[in-house]
Protein backbone atom coordinates (compact mmCIF):
# COMPACT_ATOMS: atom_id res chain seq x y z
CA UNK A 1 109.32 94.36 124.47
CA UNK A 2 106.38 92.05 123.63
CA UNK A 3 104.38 92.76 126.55
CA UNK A 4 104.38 96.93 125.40
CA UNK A 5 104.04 96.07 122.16
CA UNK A 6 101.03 94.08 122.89
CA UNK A 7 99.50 96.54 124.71
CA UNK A 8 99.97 99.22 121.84
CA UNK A 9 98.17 96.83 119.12
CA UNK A 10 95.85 95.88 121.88
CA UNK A 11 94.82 100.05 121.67
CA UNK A 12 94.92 100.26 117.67
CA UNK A 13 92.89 96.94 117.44
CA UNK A 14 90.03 99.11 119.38
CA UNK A 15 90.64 102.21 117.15
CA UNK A 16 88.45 102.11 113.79
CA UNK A 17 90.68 105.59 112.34
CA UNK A 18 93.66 104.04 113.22
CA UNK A 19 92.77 100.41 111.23
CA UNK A 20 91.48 102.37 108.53
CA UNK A 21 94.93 104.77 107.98
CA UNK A 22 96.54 101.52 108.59
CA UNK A 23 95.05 99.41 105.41
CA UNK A 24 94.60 103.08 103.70
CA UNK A 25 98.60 103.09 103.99
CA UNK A 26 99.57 99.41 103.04
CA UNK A 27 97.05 99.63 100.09
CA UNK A 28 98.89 103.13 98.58
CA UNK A 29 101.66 100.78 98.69
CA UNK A 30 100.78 98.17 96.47
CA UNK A 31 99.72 101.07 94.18
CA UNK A 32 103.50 101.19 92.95
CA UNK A 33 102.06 97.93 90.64
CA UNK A 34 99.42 100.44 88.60
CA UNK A 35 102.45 102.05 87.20
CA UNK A 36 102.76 99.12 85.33
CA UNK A 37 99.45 99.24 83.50
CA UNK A 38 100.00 102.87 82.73
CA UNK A 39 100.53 102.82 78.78
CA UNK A 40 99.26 104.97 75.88
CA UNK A 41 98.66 104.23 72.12
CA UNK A 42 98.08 106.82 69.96
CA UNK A 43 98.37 105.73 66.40
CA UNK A 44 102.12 105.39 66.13
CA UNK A 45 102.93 106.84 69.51
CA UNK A 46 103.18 104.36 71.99
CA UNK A 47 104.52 104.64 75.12
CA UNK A 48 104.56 102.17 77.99
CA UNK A 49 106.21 102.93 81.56
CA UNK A 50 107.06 99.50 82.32
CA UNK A 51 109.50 99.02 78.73
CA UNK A 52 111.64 102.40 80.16
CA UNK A 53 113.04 99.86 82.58
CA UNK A 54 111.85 101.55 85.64
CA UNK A 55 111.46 97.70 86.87
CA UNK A 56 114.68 96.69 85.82
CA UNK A 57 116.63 95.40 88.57
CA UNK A 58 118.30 97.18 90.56
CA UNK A 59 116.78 100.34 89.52
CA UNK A 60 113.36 99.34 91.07
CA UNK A 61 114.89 99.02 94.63
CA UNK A 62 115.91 103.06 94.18
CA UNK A 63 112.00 103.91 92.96
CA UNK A 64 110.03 102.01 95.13
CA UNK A 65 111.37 103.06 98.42
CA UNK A 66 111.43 106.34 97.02
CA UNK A 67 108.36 106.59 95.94
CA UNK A 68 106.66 104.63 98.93
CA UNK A 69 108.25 107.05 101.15
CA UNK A 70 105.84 109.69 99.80
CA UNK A 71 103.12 107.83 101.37
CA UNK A 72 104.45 107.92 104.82
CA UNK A 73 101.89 110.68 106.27
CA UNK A 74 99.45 108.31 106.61
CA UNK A 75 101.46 106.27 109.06
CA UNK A 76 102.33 109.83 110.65
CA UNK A 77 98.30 110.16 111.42
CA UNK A 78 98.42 106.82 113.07
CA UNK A 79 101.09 107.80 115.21
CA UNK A 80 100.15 111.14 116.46
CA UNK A 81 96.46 110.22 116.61
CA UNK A 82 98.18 107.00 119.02
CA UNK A 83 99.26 110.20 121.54
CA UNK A 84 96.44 112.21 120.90
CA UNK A 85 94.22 109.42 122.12
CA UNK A 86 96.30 108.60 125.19
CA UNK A 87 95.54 111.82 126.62
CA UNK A 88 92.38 112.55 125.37
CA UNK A 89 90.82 108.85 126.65
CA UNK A 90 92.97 109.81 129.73
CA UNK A 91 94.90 105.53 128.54
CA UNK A 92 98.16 107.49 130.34
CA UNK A 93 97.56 107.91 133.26
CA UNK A 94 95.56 104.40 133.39
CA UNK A 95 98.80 103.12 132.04
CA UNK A 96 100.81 105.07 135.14
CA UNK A 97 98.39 104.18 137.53
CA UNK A 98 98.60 100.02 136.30
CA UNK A 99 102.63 99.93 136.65
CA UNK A 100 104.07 100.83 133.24
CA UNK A 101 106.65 103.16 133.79
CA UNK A 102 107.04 106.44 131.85
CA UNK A 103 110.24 105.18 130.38
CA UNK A 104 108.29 101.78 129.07
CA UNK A 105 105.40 104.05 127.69
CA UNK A 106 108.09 105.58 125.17
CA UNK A 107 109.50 102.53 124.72
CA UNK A 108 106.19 101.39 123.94
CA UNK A 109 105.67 103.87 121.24
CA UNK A 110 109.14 103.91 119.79
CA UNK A 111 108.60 99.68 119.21
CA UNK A 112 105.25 100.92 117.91
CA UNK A 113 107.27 102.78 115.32
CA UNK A 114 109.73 100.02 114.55
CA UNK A 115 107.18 97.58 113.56
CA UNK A 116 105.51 100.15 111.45
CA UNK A 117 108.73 100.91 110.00
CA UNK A 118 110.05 97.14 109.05
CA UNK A 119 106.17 96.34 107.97
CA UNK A 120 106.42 98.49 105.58
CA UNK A 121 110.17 98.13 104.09
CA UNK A 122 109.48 94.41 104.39
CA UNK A 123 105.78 95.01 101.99
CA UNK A 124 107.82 96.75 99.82
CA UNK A 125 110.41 94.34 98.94
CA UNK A 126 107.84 91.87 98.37
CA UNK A 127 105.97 94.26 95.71
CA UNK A 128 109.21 95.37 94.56
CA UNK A 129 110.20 91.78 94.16
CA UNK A 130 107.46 90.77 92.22
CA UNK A 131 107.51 93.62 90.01
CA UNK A 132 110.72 93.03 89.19
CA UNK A 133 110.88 89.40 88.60
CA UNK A 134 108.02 90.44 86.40
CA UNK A 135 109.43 93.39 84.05
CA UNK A 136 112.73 93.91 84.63
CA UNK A 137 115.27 92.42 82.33
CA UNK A 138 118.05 91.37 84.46
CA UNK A 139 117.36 88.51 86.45
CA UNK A 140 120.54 87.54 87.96
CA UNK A 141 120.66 86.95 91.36
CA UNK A 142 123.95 89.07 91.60
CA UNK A 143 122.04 91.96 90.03
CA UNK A 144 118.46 91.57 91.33
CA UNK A 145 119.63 91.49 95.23
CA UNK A 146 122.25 94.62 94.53
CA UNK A 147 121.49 98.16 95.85
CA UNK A 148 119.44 96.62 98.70
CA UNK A 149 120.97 99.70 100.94
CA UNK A 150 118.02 101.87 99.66
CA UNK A 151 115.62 99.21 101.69
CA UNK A 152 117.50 99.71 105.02
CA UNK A 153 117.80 103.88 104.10
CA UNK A 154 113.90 103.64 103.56
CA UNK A 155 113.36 101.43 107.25
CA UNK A 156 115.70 104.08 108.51
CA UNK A 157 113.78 107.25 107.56
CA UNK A 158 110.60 106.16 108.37
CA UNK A 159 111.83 105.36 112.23
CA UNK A 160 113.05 109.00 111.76
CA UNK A 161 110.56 110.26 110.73
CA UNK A 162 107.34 108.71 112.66
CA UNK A 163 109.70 109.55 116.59
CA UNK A 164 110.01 113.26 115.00
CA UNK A 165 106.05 112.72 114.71
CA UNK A 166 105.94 111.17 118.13
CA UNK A 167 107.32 113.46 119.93
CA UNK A 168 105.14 116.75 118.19
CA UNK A 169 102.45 114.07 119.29
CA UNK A 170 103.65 114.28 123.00
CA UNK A 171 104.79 118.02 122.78
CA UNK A 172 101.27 119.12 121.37
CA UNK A 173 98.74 116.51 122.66
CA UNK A 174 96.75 116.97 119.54
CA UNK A 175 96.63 115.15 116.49
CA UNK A 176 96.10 117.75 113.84
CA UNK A 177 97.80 120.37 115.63
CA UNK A 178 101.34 117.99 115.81
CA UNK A 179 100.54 117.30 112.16
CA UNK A 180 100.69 120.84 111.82
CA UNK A 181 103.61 121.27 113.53
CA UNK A 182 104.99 119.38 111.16
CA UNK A 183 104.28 120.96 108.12
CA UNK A 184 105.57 124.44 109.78
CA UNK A 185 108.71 123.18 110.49
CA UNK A 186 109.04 121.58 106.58
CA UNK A 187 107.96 125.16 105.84
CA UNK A 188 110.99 126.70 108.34
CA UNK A 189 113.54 124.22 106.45
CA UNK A 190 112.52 125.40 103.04
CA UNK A 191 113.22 128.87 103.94
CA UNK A 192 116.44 128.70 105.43
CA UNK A 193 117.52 126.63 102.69
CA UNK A 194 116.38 129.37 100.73
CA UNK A 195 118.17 131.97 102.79
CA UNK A 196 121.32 129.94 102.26
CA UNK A 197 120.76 130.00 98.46
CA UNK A 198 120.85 133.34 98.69
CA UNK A 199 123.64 133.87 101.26
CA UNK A 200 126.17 130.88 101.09
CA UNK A 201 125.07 128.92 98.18
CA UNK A 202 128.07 127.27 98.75
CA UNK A 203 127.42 126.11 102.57
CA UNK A 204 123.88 124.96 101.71
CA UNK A 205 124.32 121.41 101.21
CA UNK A 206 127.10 121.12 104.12
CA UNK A 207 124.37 123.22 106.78
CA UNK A 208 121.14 121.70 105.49
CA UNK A 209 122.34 117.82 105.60
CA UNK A 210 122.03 118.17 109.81
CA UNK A 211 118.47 119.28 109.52
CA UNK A 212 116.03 116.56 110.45
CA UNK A 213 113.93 116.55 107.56
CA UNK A 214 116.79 117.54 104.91
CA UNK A 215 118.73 114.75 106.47
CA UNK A 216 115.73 112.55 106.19
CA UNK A 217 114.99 113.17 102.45
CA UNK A 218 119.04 112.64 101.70
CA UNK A 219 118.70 109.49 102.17
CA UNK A 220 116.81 108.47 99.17
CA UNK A 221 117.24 110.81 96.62
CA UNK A 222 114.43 111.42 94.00
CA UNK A 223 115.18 108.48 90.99
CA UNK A 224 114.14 109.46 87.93
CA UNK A 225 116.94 111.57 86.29
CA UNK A 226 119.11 108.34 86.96
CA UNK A 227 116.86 106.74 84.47
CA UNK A 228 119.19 105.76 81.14
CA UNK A 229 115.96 107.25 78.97
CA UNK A 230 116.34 110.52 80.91
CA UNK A 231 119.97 110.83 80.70
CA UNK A 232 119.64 110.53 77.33
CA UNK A 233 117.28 112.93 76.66
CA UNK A 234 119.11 115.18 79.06
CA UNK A 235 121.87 115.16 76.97
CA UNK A 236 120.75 115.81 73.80
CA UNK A 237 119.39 119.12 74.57
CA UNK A 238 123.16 119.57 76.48
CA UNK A 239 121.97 119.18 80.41
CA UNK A 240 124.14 117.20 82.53
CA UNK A 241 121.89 114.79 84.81
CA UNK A 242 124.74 112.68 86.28
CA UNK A 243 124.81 113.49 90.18
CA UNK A 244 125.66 110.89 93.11
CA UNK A 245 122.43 108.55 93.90
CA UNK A 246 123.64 105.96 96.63
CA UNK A 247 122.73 105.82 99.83
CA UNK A 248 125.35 107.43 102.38
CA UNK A 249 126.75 106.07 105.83
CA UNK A 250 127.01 109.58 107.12
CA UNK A 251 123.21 110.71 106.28
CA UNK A 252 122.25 107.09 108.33
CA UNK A 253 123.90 108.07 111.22
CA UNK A 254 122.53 111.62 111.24
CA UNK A 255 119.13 110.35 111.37
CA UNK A 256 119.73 107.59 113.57
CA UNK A 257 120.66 110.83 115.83
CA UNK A 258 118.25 112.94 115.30
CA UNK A 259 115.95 109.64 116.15
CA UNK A 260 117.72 109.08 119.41
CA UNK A 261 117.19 112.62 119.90
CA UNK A 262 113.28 112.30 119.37
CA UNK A 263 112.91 109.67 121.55
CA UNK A 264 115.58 111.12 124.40
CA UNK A 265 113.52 114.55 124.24
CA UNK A 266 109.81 112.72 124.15
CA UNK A 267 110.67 110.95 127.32
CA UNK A 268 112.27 113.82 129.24
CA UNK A 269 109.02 115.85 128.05
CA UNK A 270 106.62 113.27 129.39
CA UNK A 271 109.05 112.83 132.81
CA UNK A 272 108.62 116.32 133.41
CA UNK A 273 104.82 116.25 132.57
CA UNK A 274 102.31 116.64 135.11
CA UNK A 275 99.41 113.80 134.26
């Protein structure tokens, strides 16, 4: 495992795009702090993110991974760039030609994607963390290392996520054109849920929950109408915000699938390839 993963970084460490997505990516991260500093005072409006309790422990946990997950394209680049390169430097069929087995080239790039993946989960507990111990106003140790779950759901999309990217990357060969791909098949999901809307409203959750990026974005769902100022709001104008916001078994494992799946069909595609 160390000797592929070493010669991934040894590729990345050579790749000035690559090392500038990277810090680009890790940077957007810490940008979860300048929420904090966002206030207004108008005369005798004042409002100030941070006192809503959006820090408050363990509310924070459910925002930050939600909203760092937004940021995960730039990753994506990094990894489909990593494929385009290896054909496009011809680093594949060096690789081939050294020893490295097609089945240890995936593996390569799937441990790629792990690392990525806990880097980042692990960056944002720390900033989460700190935020927290900062503004929120529960600091029991009971409370402040509760709803952790959203941390391993966030790890768990983004290894979802970047092998769905990973294999476009192998299926297409080129970086924007996987990227692309992507978007097209967001586009193809937002139309059949659409269709479904319109034809089985009913099914639409039970259908839509086995798509890859549907299943993907179940995991964390969006944060801010769990927020007590929101609710109440909500409610006085007679809206009912109250809707289930943990982090489901079943919506790990259908990722963790459709990851396996990723991989499974990236290496048959390169097996079958002709380098």
């Amino acid at each position: 495992m160390f000797r592929l993963l070493n010669i991934e970084f040894h590729k990345l460490k050579h790749n000035r795009a690559s090392k500038v997505l990277i810090l680009t990516y890790f940077i957007l991260l810490t940008s979860i702090a300048l929420i904090a500093a966002i206030k207004f005072d108008i005369g005798p409006i004042k409002f100030h993110l941070a006192d809503m309790g959006i820090f408050n422990f363990p509310y924070i946990w459910h925002l930050s991974t939600w909203l760092s997950a937004t940021m995960k394209f730039f990753l994506l680049l990094v990894i489909v760039s990593m494929m385009a390169n290896e054909y496009s430097n011809k680093t594949l069929k060096q690789n081939l030609i050294d020893g490295l087995s097609k089945k240890e080239f995936i593996l390569s790039k799937f441990y790629t994607v792990v690392v990525f993946s806990a880097a980042s989960t692990i960056f944002v507990f720390i900033v989460s963390l700190i935020l927290g111990l900062i503004y929120s106003d529960f600091n029991e140790p009971s409370i402040i290392f509760s709803d952790l779950e959203y941390l391993l759901a966030f790890f768990v999309k983004l290894v979802g996520f970047f092998s769905f990217g990973l294999f476009l990357g192998i299926l297409i060969k080129r970086s924007a054109f996987a990227v692309g791909a992507m978007l097209v098949w967001s586009f193809i999901e937002g139309i059949s849920k659409g269709l479904l809307y319109w034809k089985a409203e009913d099914y639409v959750n039970e259908v839509m929950q086995f798509f890859p990026l549907e299943s993907m974005m179940n995991l964390i769902k969006e944060p801010f109408t769990r927020l007590n100022a929101v609710k109440s709001l909500a409610n006085q104008v007679g809206e009912d915000l109250s809707k289930d916001f943990s982090v489901h078994f079943t919506d790990i494992l259908i990722v963790a699938a459709w990851t396996f799946i990723f991989i499974y069909l990236s290496y048959k595609l390169l097996k079958r390839r002709d380098l």
